[in-house]
PDB file of N, CA and C in Angstrom:
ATOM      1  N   UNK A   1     131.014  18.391 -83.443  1.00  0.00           N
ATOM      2  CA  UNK A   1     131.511  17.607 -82.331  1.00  0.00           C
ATOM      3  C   UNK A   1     132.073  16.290 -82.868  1.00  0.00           C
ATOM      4  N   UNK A   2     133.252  16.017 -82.332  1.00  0.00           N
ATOM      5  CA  UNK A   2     133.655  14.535 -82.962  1.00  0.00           C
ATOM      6  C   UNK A   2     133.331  13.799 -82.715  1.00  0.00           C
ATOM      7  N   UNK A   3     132.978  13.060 -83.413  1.00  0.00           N
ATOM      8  CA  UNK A   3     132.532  11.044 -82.781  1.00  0.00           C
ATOM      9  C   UNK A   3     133.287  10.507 -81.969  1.00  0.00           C
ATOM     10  N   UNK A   4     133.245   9.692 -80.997  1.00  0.00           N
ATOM     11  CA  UNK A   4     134.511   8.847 -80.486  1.00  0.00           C
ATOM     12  C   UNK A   4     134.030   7.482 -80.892  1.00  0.00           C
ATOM     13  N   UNK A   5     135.346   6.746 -81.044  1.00  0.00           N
ATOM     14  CA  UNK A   5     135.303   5.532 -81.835  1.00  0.00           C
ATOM     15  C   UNK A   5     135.755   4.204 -80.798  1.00  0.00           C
ATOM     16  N   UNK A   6     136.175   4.929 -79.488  1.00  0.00           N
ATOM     17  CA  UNK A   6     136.108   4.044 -78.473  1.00  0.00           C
ATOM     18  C   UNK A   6     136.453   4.364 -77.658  1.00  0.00           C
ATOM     19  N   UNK A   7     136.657   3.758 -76.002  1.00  0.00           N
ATOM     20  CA  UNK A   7     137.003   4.002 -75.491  1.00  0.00           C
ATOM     21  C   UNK A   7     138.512   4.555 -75.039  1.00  0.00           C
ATOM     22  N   UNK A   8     138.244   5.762 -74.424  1.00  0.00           N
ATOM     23  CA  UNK A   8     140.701   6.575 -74.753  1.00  0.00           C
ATOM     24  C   UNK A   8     140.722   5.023 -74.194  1.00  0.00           C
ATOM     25  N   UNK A   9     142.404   5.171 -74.591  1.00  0.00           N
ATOM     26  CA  UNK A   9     143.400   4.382 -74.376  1.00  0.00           C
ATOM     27  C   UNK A   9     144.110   5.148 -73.094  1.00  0.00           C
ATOM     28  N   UNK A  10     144.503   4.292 -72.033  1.00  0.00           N
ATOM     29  CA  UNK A  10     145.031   4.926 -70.654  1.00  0.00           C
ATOM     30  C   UNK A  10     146.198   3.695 -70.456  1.00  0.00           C
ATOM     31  N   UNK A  11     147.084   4.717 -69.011  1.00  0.00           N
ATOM     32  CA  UNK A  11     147.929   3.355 -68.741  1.00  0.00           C
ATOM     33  C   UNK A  11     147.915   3.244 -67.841  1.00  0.00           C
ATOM     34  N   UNK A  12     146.507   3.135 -67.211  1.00  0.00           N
ATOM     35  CA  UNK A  12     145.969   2.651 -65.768  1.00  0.00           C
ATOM     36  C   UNK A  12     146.542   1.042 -66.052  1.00  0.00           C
ATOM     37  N   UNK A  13     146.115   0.381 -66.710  1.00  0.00           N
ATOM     38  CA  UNK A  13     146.139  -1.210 -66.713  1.00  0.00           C
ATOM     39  C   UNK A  13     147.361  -1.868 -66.956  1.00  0.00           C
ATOM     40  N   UNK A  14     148.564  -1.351 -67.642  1.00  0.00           N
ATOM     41  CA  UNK A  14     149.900  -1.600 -67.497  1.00  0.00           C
ATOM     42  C   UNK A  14     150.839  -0.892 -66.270  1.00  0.00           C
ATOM     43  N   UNK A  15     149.921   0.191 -65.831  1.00  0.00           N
ATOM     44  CA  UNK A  15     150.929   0.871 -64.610  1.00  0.00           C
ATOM     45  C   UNK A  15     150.166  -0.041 -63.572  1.00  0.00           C
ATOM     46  N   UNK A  16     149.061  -0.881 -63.245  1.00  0.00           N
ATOM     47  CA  UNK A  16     148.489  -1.884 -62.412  1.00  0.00           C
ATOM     48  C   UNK A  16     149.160  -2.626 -62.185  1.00  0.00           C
ATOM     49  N   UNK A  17     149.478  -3.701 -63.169  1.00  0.00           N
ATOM     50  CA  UNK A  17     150.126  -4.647 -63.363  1.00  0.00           C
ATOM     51  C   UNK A  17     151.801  -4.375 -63.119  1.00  0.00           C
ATOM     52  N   UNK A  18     152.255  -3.232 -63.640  1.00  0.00           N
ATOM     53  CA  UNK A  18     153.585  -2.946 -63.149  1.00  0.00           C
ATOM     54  C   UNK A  18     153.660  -2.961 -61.801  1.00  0.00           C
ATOM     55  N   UNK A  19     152.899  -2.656 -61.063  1.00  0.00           N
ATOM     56  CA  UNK A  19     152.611  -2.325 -59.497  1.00  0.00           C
ATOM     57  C   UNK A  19     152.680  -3.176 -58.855  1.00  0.00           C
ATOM     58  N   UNK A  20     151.745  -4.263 -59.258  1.00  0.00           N
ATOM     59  CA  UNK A  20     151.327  -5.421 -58.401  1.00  0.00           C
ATOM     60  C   UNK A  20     152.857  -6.297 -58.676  1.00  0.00           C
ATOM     61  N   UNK A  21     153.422  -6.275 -60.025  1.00  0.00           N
ATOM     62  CA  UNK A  21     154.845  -7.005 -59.960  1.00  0.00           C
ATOM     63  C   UNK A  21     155.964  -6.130 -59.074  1.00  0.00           C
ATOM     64  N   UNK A  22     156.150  -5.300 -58.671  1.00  0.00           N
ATOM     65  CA  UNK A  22     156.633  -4.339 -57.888  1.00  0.00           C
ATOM     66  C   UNK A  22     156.632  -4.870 -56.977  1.00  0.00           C
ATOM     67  N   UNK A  23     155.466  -4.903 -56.414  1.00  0.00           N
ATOM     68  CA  UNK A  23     154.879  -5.564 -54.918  1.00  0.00           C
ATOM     69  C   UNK A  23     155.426  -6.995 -54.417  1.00  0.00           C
ATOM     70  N   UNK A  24     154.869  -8.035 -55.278  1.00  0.00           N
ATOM     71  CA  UNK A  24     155.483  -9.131 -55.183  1.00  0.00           C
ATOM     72  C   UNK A  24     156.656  -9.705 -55.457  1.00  0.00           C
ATOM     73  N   UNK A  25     157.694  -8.584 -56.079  1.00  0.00           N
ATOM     74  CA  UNK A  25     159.277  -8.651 -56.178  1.00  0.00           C
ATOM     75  C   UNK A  25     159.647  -8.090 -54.560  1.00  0.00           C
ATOM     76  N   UNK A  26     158.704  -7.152 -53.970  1.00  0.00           N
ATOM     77  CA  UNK A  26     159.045  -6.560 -52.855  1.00  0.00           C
ATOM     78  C   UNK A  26     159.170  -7.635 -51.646  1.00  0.00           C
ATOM     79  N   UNK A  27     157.602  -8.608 -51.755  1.00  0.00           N
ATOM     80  CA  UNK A  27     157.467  -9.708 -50.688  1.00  0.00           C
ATOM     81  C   UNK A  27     158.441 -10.518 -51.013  1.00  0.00           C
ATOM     82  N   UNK A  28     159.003 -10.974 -52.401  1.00  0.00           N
ATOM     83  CA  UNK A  28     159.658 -11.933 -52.153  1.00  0.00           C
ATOM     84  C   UNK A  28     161.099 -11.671 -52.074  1.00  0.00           C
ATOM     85  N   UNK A  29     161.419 -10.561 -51.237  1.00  0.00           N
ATOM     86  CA  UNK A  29     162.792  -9.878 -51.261  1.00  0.00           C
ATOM     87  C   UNK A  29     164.309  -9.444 -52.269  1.00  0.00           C
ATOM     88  N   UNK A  30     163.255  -8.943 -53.416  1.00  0.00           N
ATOM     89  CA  UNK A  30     164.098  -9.274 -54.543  1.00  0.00           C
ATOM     90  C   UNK A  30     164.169  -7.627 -55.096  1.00  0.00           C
ATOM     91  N   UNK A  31     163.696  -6.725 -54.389  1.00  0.00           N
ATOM     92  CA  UNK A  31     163.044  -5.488 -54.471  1.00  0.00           C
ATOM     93  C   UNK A  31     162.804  -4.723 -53.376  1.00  0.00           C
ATOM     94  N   UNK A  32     163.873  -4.135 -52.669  1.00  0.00           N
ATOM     95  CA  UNK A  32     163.538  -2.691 -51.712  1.00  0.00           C
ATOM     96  C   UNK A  32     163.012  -1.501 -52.229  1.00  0.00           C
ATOM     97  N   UNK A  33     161.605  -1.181 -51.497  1.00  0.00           N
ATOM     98  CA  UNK A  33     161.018  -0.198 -52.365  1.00  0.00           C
ATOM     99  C   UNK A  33     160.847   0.918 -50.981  1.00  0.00           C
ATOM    100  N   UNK A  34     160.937   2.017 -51.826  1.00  0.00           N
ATOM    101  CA  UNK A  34     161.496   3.501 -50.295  1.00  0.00           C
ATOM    102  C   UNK A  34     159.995   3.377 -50.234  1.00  0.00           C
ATOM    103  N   UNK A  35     160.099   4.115 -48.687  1.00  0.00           N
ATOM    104  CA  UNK A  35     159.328   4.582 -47.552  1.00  0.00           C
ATOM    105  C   UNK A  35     158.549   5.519 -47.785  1.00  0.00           C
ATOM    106  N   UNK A  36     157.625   6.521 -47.754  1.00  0.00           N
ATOM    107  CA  UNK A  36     157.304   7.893 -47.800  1.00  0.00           C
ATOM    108  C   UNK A  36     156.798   7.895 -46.659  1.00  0.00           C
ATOM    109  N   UNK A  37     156.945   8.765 -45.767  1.00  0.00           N
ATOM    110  CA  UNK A  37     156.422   8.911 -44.366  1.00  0.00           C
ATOM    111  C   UNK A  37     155.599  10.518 -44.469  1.00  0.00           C
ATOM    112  N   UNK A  38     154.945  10.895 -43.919  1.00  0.00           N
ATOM    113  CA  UNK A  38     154.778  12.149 -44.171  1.00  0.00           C
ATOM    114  C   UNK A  38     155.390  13.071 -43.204  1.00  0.00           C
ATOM    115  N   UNK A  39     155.120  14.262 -43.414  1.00  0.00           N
ATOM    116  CA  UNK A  39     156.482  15.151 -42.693  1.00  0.00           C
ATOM    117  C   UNK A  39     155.695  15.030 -41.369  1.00  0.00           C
ATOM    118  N   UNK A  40     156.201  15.134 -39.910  1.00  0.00           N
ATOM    119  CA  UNK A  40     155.102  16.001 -39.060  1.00  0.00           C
ATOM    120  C   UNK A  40     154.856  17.142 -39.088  1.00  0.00           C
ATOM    121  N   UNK A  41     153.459  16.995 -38.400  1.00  0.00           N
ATOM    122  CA  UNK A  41     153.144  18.442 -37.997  1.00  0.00           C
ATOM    123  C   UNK A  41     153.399  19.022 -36.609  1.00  0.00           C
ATOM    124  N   UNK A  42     153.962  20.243 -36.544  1.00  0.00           N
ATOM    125  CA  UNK A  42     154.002  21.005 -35.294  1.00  0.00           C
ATOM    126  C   UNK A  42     152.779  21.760 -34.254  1.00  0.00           C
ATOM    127  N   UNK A  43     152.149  20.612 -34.155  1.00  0.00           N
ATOM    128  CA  UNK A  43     151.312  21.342 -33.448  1.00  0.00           C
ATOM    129  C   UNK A  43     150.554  22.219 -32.588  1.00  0.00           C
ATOM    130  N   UNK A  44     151.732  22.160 -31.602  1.00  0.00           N
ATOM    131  CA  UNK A  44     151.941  23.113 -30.470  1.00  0.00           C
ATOM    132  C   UNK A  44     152.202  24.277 -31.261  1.00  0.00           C
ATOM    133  N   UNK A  45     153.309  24.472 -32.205  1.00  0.00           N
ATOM    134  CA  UNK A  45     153.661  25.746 -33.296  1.00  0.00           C
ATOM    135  C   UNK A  45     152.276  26.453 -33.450  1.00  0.00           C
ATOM    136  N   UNK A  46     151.560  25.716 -34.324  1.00  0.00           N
ATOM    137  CA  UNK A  46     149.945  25.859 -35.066  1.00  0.00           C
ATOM    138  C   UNK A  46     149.424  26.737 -33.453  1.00  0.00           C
ATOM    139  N   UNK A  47     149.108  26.048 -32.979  1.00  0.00           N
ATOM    140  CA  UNK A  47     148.297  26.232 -31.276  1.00  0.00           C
ATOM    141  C   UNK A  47     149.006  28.024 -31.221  1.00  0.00           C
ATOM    142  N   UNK A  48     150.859  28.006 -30.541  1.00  0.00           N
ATOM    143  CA  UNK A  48     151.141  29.136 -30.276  1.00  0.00           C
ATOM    144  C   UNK A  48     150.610  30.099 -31.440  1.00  0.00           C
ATOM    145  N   UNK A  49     150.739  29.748 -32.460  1.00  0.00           N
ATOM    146  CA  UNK A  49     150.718  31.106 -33.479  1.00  0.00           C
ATOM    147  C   UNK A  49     149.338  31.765 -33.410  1.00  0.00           C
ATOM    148  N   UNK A  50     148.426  30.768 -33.099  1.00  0.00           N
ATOM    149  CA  UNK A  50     147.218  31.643 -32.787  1.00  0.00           C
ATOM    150  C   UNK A  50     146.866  32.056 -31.443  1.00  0.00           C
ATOM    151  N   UNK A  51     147.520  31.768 -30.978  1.00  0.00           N
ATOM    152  CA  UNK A  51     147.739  32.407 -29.219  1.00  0.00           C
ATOM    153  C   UNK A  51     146.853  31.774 -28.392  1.00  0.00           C
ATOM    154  N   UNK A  52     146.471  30.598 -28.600  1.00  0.00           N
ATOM    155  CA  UNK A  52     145.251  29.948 -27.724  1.00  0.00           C
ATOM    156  C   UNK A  52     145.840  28.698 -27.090  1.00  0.00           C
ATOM    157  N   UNK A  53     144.987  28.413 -25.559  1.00  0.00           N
ATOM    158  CA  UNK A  53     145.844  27.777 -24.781  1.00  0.00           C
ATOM    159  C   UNK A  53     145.363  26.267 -25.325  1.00  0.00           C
ATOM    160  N   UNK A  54     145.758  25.292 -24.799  1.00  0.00           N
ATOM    161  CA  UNK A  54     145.154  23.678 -25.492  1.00  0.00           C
ATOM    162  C   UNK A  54     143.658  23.804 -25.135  1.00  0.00           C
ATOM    163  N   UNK A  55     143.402  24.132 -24.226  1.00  0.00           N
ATOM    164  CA  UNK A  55     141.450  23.958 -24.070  1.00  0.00           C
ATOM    165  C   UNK A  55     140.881  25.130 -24.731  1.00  0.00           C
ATOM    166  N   UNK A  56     141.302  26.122 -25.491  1.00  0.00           N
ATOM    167  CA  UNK A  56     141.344  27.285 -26.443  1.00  0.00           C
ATOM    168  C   UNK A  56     140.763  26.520 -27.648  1.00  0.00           C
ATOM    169  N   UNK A  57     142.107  26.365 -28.576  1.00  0.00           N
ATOM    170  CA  UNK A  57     142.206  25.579 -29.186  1.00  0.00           C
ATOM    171  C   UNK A  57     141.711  24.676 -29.683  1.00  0.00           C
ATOM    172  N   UNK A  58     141.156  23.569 -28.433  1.00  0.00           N
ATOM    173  CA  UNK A  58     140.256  22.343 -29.018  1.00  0.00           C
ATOM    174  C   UNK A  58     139.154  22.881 -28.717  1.00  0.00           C
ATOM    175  N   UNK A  59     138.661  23.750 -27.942  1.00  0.00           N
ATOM    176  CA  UNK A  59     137.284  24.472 -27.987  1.00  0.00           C
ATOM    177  C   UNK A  59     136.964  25.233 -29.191  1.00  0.00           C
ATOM    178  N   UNK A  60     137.965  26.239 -29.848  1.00  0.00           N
ATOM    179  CA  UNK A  60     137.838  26.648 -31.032  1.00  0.00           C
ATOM    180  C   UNK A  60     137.659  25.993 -32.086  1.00  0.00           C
ATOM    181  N   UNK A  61     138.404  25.099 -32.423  1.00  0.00           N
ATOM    182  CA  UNK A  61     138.470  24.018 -33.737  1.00  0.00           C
ATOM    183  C   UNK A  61     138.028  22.765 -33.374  1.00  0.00           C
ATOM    184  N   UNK A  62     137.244  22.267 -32.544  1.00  0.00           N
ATOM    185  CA  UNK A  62     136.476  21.169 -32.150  1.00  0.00           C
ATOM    186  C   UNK A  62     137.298  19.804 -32.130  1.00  0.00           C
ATOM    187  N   UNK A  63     138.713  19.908 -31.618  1.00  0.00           N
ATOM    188  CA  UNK A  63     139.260  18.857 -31.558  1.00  0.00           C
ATOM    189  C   UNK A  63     139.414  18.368 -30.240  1.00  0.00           C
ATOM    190  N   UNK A  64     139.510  17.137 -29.516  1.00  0.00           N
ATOM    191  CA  UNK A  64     139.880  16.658 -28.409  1.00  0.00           C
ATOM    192  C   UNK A  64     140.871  17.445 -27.661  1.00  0.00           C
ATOM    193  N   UNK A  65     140.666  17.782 -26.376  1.00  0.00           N
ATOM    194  CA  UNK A  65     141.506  18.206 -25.473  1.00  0.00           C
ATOM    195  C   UNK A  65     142.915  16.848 -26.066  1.00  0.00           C
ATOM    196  N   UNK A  66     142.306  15.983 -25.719  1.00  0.00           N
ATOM    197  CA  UNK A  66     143.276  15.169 -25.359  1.00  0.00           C
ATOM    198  C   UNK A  66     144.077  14.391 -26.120  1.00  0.00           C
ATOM    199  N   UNK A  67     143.315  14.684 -27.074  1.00  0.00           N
ATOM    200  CA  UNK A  67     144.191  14.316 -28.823  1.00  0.00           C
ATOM    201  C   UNK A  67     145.503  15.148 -29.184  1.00  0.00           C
ATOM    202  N   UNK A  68     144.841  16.459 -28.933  1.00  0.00           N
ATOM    203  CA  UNK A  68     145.799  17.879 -28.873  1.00  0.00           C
ATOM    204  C   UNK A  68     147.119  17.417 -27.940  1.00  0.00           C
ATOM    205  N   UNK A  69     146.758  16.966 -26.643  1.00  0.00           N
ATOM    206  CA  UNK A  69     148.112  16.867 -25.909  1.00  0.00           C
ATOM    207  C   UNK A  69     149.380  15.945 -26.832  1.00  0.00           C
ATOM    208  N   UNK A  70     148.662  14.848 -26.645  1.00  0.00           N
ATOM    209  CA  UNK A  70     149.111  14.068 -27.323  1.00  0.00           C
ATOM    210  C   UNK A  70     149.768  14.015 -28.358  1.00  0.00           C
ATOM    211  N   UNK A  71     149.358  14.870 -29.543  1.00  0.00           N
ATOM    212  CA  UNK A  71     150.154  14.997 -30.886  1.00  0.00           C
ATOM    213  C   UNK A  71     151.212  16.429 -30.329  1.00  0.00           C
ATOM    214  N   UNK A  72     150.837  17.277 -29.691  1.00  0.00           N
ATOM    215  CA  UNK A  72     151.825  18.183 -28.981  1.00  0.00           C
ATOM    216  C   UNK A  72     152.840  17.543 -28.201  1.00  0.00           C
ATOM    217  N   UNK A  73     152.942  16.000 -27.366  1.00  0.00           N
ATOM    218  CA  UNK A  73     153.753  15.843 -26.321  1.00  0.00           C
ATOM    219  C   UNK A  73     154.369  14.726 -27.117  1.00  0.00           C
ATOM    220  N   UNK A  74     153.967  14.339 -29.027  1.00  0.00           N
ATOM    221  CA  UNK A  74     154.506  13.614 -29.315  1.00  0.00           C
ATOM    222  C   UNK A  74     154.189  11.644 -29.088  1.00  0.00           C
ATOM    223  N   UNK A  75     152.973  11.831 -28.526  1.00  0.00           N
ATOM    224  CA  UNK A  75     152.564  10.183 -28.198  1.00  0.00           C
ATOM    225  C   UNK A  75     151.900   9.645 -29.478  1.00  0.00           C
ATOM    226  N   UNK A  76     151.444  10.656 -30.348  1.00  0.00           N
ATOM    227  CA  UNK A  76     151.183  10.081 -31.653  1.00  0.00           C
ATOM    228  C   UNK A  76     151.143  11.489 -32.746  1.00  0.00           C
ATOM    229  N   UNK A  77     150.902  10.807 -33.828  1.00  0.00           N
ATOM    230  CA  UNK A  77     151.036  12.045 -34.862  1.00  0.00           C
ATOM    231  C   UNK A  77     149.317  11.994 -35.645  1.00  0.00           C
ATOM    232  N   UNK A  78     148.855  13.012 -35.954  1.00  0.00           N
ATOM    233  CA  UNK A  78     148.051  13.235 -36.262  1.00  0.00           C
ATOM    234  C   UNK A  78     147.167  12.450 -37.419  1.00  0.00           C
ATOM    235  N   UNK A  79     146.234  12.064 -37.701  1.00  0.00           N
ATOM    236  CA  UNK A  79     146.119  11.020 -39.164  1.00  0.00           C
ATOM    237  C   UNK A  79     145.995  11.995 -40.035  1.00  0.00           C
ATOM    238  N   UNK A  80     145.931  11.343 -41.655  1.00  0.00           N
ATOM    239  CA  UNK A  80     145.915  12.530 -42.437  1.00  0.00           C
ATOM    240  C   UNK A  80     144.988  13.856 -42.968  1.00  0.00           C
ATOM    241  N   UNK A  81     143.508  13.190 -42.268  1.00  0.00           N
ATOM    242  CA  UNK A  81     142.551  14.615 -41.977  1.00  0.00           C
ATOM    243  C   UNK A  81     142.721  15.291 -41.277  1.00  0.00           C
ATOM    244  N   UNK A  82     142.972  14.989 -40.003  1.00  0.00           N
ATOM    245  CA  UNK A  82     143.635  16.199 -39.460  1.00  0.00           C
ATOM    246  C   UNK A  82     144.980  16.999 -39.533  1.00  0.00           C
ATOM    247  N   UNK A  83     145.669  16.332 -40.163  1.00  0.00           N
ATOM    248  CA  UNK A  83     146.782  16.978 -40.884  1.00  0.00           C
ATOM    249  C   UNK A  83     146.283  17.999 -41.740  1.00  0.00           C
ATOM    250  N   UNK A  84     145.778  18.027 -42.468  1.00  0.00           N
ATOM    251  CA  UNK A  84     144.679  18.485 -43.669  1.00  0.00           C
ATOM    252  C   UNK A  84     144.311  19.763 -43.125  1.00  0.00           C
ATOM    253  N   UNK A  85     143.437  19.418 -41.534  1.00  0.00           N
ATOM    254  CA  UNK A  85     142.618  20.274 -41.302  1.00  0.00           C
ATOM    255  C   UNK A  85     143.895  20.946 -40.457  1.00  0.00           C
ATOM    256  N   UNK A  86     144.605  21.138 -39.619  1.00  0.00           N
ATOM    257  CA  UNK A  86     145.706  21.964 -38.905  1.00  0.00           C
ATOM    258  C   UNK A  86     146.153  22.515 -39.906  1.00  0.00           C
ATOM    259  N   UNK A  87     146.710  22.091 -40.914  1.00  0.00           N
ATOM    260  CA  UNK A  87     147.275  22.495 -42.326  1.00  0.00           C
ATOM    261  C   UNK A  87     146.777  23.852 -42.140  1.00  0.00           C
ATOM    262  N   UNK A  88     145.338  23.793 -42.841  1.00  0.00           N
ATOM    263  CA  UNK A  88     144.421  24.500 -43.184  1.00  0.00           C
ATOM    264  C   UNK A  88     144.436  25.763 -41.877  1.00  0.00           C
ATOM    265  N   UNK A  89     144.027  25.554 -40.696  1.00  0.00           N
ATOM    266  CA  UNK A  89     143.973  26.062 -39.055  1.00  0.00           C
ATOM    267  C   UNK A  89     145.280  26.813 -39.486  1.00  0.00           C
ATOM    268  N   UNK A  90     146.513  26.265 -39.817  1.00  0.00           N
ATOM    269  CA  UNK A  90     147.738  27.120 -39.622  1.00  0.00           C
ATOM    270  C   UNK A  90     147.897  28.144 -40.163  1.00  0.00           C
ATOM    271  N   UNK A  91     147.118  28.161 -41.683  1.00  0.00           N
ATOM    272  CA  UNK A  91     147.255  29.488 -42.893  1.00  0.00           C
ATOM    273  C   UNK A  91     145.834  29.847 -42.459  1.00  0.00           C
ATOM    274  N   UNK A  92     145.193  29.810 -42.316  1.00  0.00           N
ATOM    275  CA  UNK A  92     143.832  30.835 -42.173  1.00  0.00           C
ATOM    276  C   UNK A  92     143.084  30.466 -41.109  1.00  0.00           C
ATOM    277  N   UNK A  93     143.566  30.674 -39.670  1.00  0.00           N
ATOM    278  CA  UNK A  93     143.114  30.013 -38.419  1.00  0.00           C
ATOM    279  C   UNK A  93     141.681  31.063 -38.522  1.00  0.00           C
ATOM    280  N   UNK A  94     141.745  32.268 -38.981  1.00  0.00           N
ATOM    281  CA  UNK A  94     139.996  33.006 -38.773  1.00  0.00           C
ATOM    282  C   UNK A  94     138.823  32.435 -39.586  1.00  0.00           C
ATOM    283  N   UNK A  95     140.008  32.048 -40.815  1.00  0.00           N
ATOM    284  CA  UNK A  95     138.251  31.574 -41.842  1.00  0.00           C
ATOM    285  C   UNK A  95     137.730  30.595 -41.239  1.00  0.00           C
ATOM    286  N   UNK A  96     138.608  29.573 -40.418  1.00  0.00           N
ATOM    287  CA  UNK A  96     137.977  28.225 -40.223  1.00  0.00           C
ATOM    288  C   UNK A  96     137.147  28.654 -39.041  1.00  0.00           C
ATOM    289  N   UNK A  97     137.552  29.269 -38.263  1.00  0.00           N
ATOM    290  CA  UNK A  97     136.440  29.581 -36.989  1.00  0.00           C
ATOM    291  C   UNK A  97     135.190  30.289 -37.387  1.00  0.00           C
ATOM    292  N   UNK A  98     135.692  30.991 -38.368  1.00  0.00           N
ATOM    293  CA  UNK A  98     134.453  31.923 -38.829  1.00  0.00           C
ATOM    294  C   UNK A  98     132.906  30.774 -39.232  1.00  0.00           C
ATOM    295  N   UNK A  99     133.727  29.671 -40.004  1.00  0.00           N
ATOM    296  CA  UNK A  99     133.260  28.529 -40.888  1.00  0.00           C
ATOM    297  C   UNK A  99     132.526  27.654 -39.947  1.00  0.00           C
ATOM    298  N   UNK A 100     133.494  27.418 -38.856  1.00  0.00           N
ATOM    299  CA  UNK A 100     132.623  26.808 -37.765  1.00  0.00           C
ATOM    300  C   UNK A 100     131.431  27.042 -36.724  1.00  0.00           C
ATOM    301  N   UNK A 101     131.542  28.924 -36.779  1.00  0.00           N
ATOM    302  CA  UNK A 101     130.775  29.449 -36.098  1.00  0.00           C
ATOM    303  C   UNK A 101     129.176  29.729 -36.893  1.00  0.00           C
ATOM    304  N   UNK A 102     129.159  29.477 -38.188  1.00  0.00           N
ATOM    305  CA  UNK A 102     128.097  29.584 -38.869  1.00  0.00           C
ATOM    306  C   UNK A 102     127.353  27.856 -39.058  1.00  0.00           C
ATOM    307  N   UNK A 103     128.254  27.126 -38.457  1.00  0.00           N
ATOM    308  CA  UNK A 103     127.250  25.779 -38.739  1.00  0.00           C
ATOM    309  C   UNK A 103     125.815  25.775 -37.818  1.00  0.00           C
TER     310      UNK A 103
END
């Protein structure tokens, strides 16, 4: 087994510092730095594909009736766990119920 002779060398601490000058070229308007937004999700899509009505739905996967409307009618978008978790609901809507039904 080899010895180590110190701690690796990383470029956490120069990509830091690159960052934080990034930042403060950004505040002091000297530096437009892009956006990343995340994509939406279709929720109502998710909902139809498994054929369940909104009180279906949030009864099945334990989400708010009324959260559900909402990211369906567009009054807000989902945060990123539940993005995560619909994600998830959209490709394997049985395992997760299955998953939920054993807690």
């Amino acid at each position: 087994m080899p010895r180590k002779t110190g701690p690796e060398k990383t470029s956490f601490g120069p990509d830091l510092i690159e960052g934080m000058r990034l930042v403060l070229s950004h505040r002091r308007g000297r530096v437009e730095l892009e956006q990343v937004w995340p994509k939406p999700v279709d929720v109502k899509a998710i909902r139809k594909r498994v054929k369940m009505s909104q009180a279906e739905f949030a009864r099945a996967y334990g989400i708010s009736k009324r959260a559900l409307q909402e990211w369906e009618q567009g009054g807000r978008q989902p945060d990123s766990a539940a993005r995560a978790y619909l994600t998830v609901i959209a490709k394997e809507p049985a395992v997760v119920r299955r998953a939920l039904a054993s807690e």
